[in-house]
N, C-alpha and C. Protein backbone atom coordinates (compact mmCIF):
# COMPACT_ATOMS: atom_id res chain seq x y z
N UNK A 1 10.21 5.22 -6.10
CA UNK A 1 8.98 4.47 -6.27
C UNK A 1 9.16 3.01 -5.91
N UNK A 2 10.51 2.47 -6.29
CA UNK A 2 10.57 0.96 -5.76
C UNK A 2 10.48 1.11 -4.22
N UNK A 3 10.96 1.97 -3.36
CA UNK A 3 10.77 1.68 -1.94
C UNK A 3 9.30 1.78 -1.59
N UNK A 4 8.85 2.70 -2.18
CA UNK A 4 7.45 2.81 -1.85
C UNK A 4 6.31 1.21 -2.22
N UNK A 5 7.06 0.58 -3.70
CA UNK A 5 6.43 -0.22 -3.95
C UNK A 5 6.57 -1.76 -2.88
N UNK A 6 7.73 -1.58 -2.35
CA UNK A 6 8.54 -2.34 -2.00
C UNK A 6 7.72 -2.32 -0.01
N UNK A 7 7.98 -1.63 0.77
CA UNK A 7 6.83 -0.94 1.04
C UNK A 7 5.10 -1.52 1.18
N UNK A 8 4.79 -1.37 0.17
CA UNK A 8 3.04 -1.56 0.24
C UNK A 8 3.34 -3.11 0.25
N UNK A 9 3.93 -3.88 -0.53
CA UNK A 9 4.01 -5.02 -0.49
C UNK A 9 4.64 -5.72 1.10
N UNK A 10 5.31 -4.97 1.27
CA UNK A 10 5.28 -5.68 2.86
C UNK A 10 4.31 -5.69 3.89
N UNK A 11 3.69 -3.98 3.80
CA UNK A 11 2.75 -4.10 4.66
C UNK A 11 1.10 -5.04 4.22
N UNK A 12 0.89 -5.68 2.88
CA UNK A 12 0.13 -6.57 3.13
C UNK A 12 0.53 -7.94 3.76
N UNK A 13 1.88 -8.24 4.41
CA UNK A 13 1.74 -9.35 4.61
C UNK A 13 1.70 -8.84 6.42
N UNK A 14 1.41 -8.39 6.85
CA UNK A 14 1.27 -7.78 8.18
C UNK A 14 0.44 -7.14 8.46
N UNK A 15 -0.16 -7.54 10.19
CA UNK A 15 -1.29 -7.45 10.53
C UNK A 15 -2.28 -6.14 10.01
N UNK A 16 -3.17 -6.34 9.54
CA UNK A 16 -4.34 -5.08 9.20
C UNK A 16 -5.23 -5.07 10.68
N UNK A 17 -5.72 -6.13 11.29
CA UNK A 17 -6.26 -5.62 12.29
C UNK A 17 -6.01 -6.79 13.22
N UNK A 18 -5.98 -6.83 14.96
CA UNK A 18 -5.84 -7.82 15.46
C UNK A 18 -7.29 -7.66 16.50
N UNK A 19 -7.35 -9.30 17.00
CA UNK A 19 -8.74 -9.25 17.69
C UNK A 19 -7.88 -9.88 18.92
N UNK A 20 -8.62 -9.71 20.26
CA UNK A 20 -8.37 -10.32 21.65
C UNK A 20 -6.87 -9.59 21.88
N UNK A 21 -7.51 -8.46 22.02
CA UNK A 21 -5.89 -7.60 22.18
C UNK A 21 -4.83 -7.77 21.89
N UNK A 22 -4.88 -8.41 20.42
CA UNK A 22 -3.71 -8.84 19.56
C UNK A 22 -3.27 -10.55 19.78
N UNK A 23 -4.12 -10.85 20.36
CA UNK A 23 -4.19 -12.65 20.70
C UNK A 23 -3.89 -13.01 18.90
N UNK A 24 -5.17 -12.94 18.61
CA UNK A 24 -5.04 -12.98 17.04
C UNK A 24 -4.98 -12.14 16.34
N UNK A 25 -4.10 -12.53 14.70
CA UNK A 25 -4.13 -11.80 13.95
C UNK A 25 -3.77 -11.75 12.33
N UNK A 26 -4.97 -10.90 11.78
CA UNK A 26 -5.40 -10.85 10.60
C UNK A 26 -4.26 -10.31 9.25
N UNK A 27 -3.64 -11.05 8.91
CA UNK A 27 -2.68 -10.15 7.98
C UNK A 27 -3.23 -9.80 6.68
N UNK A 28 -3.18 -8.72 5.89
CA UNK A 28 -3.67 -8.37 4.90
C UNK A 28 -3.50 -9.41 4.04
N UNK A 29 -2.67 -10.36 3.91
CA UNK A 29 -2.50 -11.11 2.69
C UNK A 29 -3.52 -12.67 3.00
N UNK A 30 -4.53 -12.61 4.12
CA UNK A 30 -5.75 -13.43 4.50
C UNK A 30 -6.96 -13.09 3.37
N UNK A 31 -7.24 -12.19 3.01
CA UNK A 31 -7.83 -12.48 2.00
C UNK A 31 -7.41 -11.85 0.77
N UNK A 32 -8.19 -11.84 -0.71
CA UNK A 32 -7.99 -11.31 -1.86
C UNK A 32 -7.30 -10.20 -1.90
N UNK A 33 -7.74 -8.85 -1.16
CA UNK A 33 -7.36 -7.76 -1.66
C UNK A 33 -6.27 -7.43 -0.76
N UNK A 34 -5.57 -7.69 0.16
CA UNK A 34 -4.34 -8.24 0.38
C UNK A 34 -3.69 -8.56 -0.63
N UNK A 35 -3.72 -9.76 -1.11
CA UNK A 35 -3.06 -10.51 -1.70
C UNK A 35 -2.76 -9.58 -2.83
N UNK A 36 -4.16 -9.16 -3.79
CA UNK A 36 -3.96 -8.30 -4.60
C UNK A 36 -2.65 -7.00 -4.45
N UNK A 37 -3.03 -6.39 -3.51
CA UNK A 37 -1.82 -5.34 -2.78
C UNK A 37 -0.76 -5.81 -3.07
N UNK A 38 -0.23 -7.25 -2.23
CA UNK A 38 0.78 -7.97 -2.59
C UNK A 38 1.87 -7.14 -3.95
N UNK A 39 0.28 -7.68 -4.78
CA UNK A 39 1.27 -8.15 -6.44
C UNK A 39 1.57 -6.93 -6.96
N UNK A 40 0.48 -5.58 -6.62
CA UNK A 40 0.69 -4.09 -6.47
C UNK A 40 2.02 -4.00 -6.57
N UNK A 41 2.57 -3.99 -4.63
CA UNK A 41 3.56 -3.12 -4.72
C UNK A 41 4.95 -3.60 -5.60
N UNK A 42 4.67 -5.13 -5.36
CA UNK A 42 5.97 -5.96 -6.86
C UNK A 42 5.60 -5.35 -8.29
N UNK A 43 4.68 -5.09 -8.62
CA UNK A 43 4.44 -4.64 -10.09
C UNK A 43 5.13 -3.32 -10.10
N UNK A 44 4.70 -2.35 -9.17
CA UNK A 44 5.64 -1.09 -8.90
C UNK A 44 6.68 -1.15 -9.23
N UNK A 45 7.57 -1.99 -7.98
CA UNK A 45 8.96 -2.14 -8.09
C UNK A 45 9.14 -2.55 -9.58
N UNK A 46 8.46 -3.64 -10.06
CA UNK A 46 9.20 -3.88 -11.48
C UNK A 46 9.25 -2.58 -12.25
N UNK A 47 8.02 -1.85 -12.55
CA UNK A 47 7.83 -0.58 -13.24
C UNK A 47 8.98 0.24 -12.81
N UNK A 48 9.48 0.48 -11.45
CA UNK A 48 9.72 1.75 -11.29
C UNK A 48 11.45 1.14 -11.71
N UNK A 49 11.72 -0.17 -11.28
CA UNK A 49 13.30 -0.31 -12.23
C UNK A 49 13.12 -0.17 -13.57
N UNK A 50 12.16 -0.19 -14.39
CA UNK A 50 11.94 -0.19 -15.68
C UNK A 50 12.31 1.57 -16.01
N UNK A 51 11.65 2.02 -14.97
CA UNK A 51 11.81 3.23 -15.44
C UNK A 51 13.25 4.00 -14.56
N UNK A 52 14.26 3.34 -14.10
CA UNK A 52 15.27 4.07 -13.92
C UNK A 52 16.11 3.45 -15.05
N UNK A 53 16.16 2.43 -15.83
CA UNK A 53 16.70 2.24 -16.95
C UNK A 53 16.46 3.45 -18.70
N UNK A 54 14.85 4.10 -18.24
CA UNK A 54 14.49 4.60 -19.47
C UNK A 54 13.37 5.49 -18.68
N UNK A 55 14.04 6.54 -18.24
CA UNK A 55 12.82 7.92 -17.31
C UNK A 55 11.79 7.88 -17.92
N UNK A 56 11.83 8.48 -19.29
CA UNK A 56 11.03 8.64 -19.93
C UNK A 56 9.87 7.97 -20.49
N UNK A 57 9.77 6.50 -20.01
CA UNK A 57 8.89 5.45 -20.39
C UNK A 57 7.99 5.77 -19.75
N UNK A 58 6.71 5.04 -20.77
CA UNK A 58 5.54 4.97 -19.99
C UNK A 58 5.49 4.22 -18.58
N UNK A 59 6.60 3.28 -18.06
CA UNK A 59 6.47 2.45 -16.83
C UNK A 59 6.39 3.26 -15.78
N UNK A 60 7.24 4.40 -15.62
CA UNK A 60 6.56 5.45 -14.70
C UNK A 60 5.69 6.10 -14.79
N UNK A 61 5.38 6.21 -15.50
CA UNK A 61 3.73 6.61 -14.57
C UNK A 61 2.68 5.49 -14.86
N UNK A 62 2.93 4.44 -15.33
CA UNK A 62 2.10 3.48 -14.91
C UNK A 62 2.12 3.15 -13.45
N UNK A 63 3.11 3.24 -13.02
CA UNK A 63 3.91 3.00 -11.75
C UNK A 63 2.92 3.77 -10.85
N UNK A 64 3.12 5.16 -11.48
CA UNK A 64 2.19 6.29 -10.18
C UNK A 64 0.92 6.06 -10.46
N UNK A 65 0.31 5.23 -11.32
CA UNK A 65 -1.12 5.49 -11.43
C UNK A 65 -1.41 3.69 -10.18
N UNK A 66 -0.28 2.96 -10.24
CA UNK A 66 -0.48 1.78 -9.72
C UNK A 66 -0.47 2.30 -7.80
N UNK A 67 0.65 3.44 -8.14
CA UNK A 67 0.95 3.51 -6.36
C UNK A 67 -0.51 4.53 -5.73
N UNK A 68 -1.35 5.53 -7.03
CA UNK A 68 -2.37 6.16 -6.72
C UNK A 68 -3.67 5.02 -6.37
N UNK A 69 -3.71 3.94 -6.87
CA UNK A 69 -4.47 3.07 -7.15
C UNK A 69 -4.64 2.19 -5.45
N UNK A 70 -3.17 1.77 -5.28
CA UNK A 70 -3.02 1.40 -4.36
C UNK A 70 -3.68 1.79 -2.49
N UNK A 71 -3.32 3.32 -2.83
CA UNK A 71 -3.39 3.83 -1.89
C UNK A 71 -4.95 4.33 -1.32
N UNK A 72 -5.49 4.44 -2.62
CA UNK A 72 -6.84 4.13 -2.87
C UNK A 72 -7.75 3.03 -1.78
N UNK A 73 -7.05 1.58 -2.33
CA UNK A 73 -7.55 0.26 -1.95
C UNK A 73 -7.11 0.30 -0.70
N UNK A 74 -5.89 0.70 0.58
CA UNK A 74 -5.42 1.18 1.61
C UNK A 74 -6.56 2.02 2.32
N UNK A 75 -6.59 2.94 2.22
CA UNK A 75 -7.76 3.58 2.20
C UNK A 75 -9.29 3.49 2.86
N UNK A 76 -9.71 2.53 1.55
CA UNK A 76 -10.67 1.67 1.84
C UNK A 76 -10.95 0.79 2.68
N UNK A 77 -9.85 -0.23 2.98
CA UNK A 77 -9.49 -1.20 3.50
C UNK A 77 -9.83 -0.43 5.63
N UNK A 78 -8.87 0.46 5.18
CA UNK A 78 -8.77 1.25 6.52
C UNK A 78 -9.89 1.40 7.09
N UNK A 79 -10.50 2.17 6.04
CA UNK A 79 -12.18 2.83 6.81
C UNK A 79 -12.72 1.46 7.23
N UNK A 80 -12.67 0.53 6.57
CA UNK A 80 -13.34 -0.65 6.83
C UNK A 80 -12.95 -1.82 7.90
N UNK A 81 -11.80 -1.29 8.07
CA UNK A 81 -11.47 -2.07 9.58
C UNK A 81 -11.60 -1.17 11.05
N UNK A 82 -11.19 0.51 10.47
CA UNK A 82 -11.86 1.25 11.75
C UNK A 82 -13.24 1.39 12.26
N UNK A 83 -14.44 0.98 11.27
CA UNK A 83 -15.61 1.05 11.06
C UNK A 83 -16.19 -0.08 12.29
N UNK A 84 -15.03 -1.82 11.84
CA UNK A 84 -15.35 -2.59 12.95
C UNK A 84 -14.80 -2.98 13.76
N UNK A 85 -14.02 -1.62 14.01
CA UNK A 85 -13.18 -1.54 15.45
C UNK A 85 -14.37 -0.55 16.14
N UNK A 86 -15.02 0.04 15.47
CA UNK A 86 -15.97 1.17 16.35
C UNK A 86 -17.19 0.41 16.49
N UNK A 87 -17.51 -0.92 16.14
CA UNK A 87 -18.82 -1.09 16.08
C UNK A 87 -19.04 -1.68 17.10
N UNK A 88 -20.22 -1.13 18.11
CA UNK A 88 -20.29 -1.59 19.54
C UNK A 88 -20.86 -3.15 19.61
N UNK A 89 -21.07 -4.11 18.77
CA UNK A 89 -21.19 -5.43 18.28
C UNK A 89 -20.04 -6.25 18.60
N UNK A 90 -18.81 -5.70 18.67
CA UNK A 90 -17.23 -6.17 18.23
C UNK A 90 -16.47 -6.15 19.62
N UNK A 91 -17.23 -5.24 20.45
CA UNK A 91 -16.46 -5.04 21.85
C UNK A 91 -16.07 -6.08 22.62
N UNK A 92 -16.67 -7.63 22.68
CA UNK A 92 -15.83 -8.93 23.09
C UNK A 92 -14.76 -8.84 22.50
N UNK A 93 -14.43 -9.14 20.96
CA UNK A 93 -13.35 -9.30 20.26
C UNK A 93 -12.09 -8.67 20.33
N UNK A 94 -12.55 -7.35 20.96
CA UNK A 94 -11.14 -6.46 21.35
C UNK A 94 -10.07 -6.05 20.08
N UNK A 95 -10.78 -5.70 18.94
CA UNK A 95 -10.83 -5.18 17.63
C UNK A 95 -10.00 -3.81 17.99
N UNK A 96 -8.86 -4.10 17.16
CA UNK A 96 -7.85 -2.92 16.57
C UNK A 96 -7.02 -2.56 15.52
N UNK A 97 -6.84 -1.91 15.07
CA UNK A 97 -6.45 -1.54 13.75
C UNK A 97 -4.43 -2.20 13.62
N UNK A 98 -4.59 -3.05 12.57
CA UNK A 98 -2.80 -3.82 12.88
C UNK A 98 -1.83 -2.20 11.85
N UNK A 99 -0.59 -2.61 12.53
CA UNK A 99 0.40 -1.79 11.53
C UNK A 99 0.29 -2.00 10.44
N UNK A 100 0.04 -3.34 10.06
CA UNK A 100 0.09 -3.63 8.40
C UNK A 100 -0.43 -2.11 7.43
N UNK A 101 -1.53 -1.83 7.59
CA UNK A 101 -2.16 -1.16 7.06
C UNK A 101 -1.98 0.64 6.88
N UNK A 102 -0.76 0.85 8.12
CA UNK A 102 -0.12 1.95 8.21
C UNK A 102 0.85 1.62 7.55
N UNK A 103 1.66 1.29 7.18
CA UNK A 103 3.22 0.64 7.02
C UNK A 103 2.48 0.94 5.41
N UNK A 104 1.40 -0.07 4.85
CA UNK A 104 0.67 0.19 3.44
C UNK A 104 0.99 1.41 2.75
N UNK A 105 0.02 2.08 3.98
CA UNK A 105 0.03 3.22 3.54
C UNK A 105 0.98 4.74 3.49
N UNK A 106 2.02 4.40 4.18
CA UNK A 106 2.67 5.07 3.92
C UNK A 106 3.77 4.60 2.49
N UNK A 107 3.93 3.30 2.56
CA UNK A 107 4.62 2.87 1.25
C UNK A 107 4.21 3.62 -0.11
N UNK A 108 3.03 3.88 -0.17
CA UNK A 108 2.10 4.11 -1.20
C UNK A 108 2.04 5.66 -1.38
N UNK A 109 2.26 6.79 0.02
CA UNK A 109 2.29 7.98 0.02
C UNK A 109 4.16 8.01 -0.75
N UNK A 110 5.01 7.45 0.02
CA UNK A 110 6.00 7.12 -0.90
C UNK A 110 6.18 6.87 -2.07
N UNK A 111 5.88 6.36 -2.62
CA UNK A 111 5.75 5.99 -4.13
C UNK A 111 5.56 7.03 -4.61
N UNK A 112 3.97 7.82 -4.32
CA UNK A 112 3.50 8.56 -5.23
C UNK A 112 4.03 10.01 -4.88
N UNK A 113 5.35 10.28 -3.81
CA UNK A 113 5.92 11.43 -4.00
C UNK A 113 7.41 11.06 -4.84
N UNK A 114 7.61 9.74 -4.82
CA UNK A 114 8.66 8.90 -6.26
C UNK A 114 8.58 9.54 -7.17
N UNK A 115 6.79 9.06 -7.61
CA UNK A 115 6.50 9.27 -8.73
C UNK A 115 6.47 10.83 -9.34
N UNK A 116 6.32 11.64 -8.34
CA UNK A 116 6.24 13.21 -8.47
C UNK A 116 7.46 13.96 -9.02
N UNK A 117 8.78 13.16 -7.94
CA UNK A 117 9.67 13.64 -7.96
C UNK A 117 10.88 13.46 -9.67
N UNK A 118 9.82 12.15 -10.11
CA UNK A 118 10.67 11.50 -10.98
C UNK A 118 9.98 12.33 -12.44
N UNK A 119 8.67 12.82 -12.22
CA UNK A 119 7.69 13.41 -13.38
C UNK A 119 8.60 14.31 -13.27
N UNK A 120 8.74 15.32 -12.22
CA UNK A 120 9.30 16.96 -12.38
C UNK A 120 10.74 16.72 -13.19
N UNK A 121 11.52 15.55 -12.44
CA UNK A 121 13.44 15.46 -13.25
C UNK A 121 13.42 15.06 -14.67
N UNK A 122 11.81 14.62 -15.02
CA UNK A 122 11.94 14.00 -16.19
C UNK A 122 11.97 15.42 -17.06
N UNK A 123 10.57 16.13 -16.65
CA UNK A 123 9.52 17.25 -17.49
C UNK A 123 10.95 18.30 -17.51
N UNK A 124 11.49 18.78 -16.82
CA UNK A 124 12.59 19.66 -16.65
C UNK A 124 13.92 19.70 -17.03
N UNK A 125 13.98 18.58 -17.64
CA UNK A 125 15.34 18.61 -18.21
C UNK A 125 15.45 19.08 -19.18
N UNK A 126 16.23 19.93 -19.56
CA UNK A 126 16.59 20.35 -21.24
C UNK A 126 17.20 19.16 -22.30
């Protein structure tokens, strides 16, 4: 879960979408919910060392409900930059979707197979 958290937090500081065929470009951490992401995937990481000290704590799965949460806001974010990459309004700008937002999201699919893997070693142990 820390790589995963570790992960989402990088990909907000890298491009979500670039305009003028990558002339410019928009990094997730340009506005709020970026930034927010940011503090996401560090809160993870803190949780998910919390919880290799003590499995059994609630910090993991706060952790997975943070990396479900995340991936959520990824997501969103996505539809909403492919939306005005398709919008025939935008076609000067030369609007495309940045890695940032892949890189996100796979951090976040990470995490929350962390978090899976760490529920089952926990639930299964004798």
């Amino acid at each position: 879960m820390a790589l995963g958290g570790g992960t989402i937090a990088a990909g907000a500081f890298l491009p979500w979408i670039t305009l003028y065929g990558g002339l410019h470009v928009l990094a997730g951490t340009f506005g709020p919910v970026g930034k927010g992401l940011a503090l996401l995937g560090v809160g993870m990481m803190l949780l998910a060392a919390l919880g290799v000290r003590r499995p059994r704590s609630r910090g993991v799965r706060a952790a997975a409900a943070l990396a479900v949460a995340a991936l959520l806001v990824i997501v969103q974010r996505w539809v909403a930059a492919e939306s005005f990459v398709a919008d025939p309004d935008h076609l000067m700008l030369v609007p495309a979707v940045g890695d940032g937002l892949r890189i996100a999201a796979t951090g976040a699919m990470i995490a929350i197979l962390g978090a899976i893997l760490s529920w089952r070693a926990t639930t299964f142990e004798a």
